[in-house]
Protein backbone atom coordinates (compact mmCIF):
# COMPACT_ATOMS: atom_id res chain seq x y z
CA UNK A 1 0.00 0.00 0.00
CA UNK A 2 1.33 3.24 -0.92
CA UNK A 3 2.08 6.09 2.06
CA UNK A 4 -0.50 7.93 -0.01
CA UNK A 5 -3.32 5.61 -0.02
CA UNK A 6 -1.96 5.32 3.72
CA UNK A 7 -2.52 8.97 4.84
CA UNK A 8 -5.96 9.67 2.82
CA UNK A 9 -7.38 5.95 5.16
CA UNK A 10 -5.91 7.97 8.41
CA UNK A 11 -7.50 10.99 7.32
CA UNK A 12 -10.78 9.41 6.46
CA UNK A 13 -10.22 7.89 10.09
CA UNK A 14 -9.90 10.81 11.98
CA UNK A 15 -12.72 12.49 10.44
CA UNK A 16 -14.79 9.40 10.83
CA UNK A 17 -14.18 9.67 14.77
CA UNK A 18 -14.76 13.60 14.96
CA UNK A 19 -17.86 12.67 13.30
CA UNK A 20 -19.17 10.25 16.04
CA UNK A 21 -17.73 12.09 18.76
CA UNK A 22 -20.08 14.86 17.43
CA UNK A 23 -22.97 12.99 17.15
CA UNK A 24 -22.49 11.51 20.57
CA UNK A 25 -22.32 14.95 22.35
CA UNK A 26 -24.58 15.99 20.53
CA UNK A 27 -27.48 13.41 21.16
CA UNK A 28 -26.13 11.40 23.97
CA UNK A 29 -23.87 12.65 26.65
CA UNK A 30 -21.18 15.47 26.73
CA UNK A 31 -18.80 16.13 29.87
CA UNK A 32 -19.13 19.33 31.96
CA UNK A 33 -16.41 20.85 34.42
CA UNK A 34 -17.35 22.96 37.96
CA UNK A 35 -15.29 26.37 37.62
CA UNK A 36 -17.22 28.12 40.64
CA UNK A 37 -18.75 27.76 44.33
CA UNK A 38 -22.43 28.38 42.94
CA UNK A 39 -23.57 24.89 42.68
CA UNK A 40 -22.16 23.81 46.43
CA UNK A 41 -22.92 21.72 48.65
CA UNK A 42 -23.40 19.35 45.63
CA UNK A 43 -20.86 20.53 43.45
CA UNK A 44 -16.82 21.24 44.10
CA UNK A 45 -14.81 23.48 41.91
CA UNK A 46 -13.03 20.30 39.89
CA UNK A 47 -15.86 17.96 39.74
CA UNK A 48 -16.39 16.69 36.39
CA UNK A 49 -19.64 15.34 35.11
CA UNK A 50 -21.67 13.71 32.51
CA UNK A 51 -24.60 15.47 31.05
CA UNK A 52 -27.39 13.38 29.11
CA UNK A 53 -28.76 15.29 26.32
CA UNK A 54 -32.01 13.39 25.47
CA UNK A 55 -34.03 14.03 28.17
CA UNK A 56 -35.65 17.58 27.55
CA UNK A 57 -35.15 17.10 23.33
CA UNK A 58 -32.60 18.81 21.33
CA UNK A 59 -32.52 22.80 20.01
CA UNK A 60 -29.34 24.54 18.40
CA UNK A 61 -28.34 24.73 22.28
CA UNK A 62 -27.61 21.05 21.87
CA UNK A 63 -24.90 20.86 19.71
CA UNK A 64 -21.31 22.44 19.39
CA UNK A 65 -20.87 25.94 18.44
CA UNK A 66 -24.90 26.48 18.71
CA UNK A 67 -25.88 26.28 14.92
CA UNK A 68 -28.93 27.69 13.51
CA UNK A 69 -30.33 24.46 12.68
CA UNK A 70 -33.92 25.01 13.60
CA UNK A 71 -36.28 26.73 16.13
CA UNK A 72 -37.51 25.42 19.51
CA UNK A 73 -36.94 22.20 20.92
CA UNK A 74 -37.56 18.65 19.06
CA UNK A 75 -39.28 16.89 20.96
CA UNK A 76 -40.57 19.95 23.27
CA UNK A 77 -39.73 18.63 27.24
CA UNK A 78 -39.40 20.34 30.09
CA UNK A 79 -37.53 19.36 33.16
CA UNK A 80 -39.11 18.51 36.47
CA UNK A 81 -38.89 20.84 39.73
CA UNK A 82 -35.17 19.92 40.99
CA UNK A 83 -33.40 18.56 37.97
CA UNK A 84 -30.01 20.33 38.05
CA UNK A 85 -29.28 21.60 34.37
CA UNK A 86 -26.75 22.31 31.83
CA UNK A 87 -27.54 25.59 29.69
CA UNK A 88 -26.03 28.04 27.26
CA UNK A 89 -26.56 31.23 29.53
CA UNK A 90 -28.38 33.73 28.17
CA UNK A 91 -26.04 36.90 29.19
CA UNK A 92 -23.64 34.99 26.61
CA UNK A 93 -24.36 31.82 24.98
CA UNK A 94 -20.92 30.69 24.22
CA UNK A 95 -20.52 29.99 28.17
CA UNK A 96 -22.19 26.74 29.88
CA UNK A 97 -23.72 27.02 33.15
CA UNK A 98 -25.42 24.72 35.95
CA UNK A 99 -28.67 25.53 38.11
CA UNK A 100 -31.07 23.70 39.83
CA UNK A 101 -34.59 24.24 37.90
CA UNK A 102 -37.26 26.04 41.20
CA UNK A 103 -40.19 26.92 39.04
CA UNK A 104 -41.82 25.79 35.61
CA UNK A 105 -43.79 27.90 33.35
CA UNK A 106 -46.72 29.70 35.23
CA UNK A 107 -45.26 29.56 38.59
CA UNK A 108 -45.26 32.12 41.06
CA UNK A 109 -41.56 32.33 42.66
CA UNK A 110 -40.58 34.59 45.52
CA UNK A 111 -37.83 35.03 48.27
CA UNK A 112 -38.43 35.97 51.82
CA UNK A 113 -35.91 35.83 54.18
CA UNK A 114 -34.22 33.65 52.26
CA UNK A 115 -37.16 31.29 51.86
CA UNK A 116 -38.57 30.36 48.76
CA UNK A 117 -42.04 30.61 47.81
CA UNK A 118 -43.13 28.57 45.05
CA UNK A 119 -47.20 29.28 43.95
CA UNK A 120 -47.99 30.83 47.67
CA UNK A 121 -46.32 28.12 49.62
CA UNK A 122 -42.80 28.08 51.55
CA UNK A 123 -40.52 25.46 50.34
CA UNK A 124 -39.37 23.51 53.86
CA UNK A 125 -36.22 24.34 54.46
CA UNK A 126 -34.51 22.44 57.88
CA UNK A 127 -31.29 23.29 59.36
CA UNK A 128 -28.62 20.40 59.01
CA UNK A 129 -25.36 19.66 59.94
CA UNK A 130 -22.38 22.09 58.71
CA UNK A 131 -20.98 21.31 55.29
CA UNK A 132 -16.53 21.24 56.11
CA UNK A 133 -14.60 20.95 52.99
CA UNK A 134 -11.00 21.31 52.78
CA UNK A 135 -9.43 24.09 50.93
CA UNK A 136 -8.01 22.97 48.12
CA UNK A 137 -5.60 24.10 45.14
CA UNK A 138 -8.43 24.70 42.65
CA UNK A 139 -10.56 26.81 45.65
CA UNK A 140 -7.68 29.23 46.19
CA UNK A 141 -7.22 29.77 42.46
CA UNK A 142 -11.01 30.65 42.15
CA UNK A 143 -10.14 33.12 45.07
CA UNK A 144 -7.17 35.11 43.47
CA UNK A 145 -9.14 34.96 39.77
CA UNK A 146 -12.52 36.93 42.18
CA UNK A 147 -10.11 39.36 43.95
CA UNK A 148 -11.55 37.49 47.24
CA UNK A 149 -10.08 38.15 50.47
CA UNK A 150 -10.59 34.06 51.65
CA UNK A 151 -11.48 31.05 49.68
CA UNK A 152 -13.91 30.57 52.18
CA UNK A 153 -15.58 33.45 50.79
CA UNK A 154 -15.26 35.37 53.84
CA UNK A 155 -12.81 34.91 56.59
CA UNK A 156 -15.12 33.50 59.09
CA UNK A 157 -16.14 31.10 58.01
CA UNK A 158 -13.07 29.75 57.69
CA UNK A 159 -11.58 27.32 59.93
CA UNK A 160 -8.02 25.36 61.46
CA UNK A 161 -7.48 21.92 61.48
CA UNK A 162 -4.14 19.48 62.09
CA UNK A 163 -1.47 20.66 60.52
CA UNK A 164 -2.02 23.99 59.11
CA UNK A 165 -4.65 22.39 57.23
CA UNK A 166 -7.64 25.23 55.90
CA UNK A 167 -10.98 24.37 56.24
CA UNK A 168 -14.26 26.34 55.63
CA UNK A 169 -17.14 25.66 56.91
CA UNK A 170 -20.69 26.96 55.77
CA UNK A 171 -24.34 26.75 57.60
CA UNK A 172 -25.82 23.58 55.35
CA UNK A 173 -30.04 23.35 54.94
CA UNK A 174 -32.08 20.78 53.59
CA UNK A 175 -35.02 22.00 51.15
CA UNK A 176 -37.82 19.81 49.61
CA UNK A 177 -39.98 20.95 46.81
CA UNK A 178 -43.62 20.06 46.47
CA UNK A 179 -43.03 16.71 44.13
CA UNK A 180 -40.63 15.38 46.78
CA UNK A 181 -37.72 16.22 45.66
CA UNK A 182 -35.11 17.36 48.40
CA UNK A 183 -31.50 18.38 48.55
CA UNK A 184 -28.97 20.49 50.28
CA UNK A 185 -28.37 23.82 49.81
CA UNK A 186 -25.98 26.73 51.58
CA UNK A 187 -27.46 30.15 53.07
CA UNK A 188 -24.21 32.23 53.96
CA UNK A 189 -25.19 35.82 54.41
CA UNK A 190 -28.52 37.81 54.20
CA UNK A 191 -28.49 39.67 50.49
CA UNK A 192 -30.78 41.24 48.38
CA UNK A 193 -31.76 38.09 46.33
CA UNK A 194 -33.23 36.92 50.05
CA UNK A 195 -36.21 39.01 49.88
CA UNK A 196 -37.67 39.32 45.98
CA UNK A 197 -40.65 41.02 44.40
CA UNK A 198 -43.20 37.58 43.32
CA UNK A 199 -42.05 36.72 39.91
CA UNK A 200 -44.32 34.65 37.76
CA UNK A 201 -42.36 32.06 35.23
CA UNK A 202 -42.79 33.24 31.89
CA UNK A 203 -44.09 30.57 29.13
CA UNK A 204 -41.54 28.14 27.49
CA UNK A 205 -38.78 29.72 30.51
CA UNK A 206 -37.26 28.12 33.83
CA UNK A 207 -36.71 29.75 37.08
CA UNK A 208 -32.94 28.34 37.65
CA UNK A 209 -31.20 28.96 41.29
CA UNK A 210 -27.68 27.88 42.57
CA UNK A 211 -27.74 25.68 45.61
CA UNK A 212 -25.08 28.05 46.96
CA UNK A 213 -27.59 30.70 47.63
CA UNK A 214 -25.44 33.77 47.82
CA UNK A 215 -22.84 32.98 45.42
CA UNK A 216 -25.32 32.17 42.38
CA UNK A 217 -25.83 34.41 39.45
CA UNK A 218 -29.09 32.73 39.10
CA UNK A 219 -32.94 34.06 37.85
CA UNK A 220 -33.50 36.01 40.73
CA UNK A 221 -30.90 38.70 38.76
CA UNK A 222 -31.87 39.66 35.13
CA UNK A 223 -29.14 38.72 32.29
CA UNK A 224 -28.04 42.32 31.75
CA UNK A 225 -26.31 42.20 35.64
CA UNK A 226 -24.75 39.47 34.91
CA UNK A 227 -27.45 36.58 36.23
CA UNK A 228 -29.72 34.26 34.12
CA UNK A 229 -33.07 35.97 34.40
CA UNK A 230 -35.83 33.90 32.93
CA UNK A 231 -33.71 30.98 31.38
CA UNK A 232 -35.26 30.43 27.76
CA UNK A 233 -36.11 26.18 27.65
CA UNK A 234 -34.35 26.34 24.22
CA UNK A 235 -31.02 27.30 26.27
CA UNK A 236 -31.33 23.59 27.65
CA UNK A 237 -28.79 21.45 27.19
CA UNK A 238 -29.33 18.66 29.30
CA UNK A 239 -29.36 17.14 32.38
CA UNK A 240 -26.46 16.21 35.53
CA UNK A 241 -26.31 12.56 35.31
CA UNK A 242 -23.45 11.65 37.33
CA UNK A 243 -19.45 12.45 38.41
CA UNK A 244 -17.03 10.86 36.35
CA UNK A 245 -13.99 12.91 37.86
CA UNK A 246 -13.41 14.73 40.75
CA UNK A 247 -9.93 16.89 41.68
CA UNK A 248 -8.72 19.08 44.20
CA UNK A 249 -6.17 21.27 41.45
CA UNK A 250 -2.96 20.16 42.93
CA UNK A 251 -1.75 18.10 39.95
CA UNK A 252 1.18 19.16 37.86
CA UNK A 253 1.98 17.88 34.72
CA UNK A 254 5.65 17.22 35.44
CA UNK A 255 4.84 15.47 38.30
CA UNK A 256 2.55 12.42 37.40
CA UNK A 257 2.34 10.72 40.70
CA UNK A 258 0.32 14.25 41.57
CA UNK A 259 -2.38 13.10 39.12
CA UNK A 260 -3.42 10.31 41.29
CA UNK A 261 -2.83 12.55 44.75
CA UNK A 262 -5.44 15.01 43.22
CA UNK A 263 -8.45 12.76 42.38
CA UNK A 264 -11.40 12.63 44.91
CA UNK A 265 -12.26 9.34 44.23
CA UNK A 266 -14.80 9.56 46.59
CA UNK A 267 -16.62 11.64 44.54
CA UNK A 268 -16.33 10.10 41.86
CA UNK A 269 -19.82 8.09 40.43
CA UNK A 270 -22.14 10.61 42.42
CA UNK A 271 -25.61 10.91 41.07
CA UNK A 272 -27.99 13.55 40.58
């Protein structure tokens, strides 16, 4: 066989594989990396996970680079009250974000005292154990990129341990939403977003919120300051289905054995 005929079968290869790799983020799964605090207690800054696509049907949202295929979702879905999703957002739709969906369409959704009030009714919200996490590599890098003054967000609530270890530690609460679905979320420090005007969900939107109450960007701030607003359900693009990877941010290229040092294995297969 000639080294022409050779190269034109390894090109044919290669674009043969981008092609299914393509497909399959596209209509299957695509991974999805944690870059803030907003999705805590859940979600750590270097978790990695695996988001199905199927589940709410496809729109240009769905595939890479966001082409103009069509309008609208096909077939139209909607998530269910707690689903945490992946979307384009829509203060700038070349950057992927993660919420937790609060309302569907025609829901009333308010704030009071850092309550939430979904169609009249508070959303339980019980006080549970502190969440402790270590401060890690990636968390101190987040810190220096946000001009913070502590990783920990703010100095108290950081903590010592053995060592000179860092720890922070944040008040934890336990919220369940009217179709049973609980989880844990933080409340740090009384803002503005704890005490809202009722907002009623818009048709064909979401009403999105970050566990991390006051370190979310979320719909309770419109896109123009920098939150989500009403999130669009074409901006869907799918669904947390579970951690493939976890790590802390201490690995260094040159040193391999740091690779394996900086996993959190025990994160690692967490579902949603």
């Amino acid at each position: 066989m000639s080294t022409k005929s050779e190269t034109l079968d390894f090109l044919a290869f290669l674009v043969k594989l981008v092609l299914v790799v393509a497909l399959i983020r596209s209509l299957l799964v695509s991974p999805f990396n944690i870059p803030s605090e907003s999705m805590q207690p859940r979600l750590l800054i270097g978790d990695y996970l695996l988001v199905s696509k199927w589940p709410y049907g496809y729109s240009r949202y769905s595939f890479p680079f966001h082409p103009p295929l069509f309008e609208g979702r096909i077939p139209a879905g909607l998530p269910e009250r707690g689903d945490v999703v992946v979307f384009a957002s829509p203060h700038n739709p070349k950057e992927d974000w993660i919420k937790r969906v609060i309302g569907l369409p025609g829901d009333t959704v308010q704030m009071r005292g850092g309550v939430i009030y979904l169609n009249g009714r508070a959303v339980p919200k019980q006080r549970i154990d502190d969440l402790v996490i270590p401060v890690t590599a990636n968390m101190l890098a987040a810190a220096r990129d946000g001009r913070e003054i502590s990783p920990c967000f703010r100095p108290d609530f950081e903590v010592a341990g053995k060592d000179d270890a860092r720890f922070c530690r944040y008040p934890r609460y336990r919220e369940t939403l009217p179709n049973g679905k609980s989880y844990d979320v933080l409340d740090l420090i009384e803002t503005s977003a704890d005490n809202t005007g009722a907002y009623v969900v818009p048709k064909d939107h979401l009403f999105v919120m970050g566990d991390n109450r006051d370190r979310s960007a979320d719909s309770r701030i419109a896109p123009e300051n920098g939150g989500v607003g009403a999130l669009p359900v074409d901006h869907l693009i799918g669904r947390a289905m579970v951690s493939f990877f976890s790590t802390d941010g201490s690995a260094q290229w040159l040193m391999p054995w740091t690779w394996f040092t900086a996993t959190r294995a025990e994160r690692i297969g967490e579902g949603f």
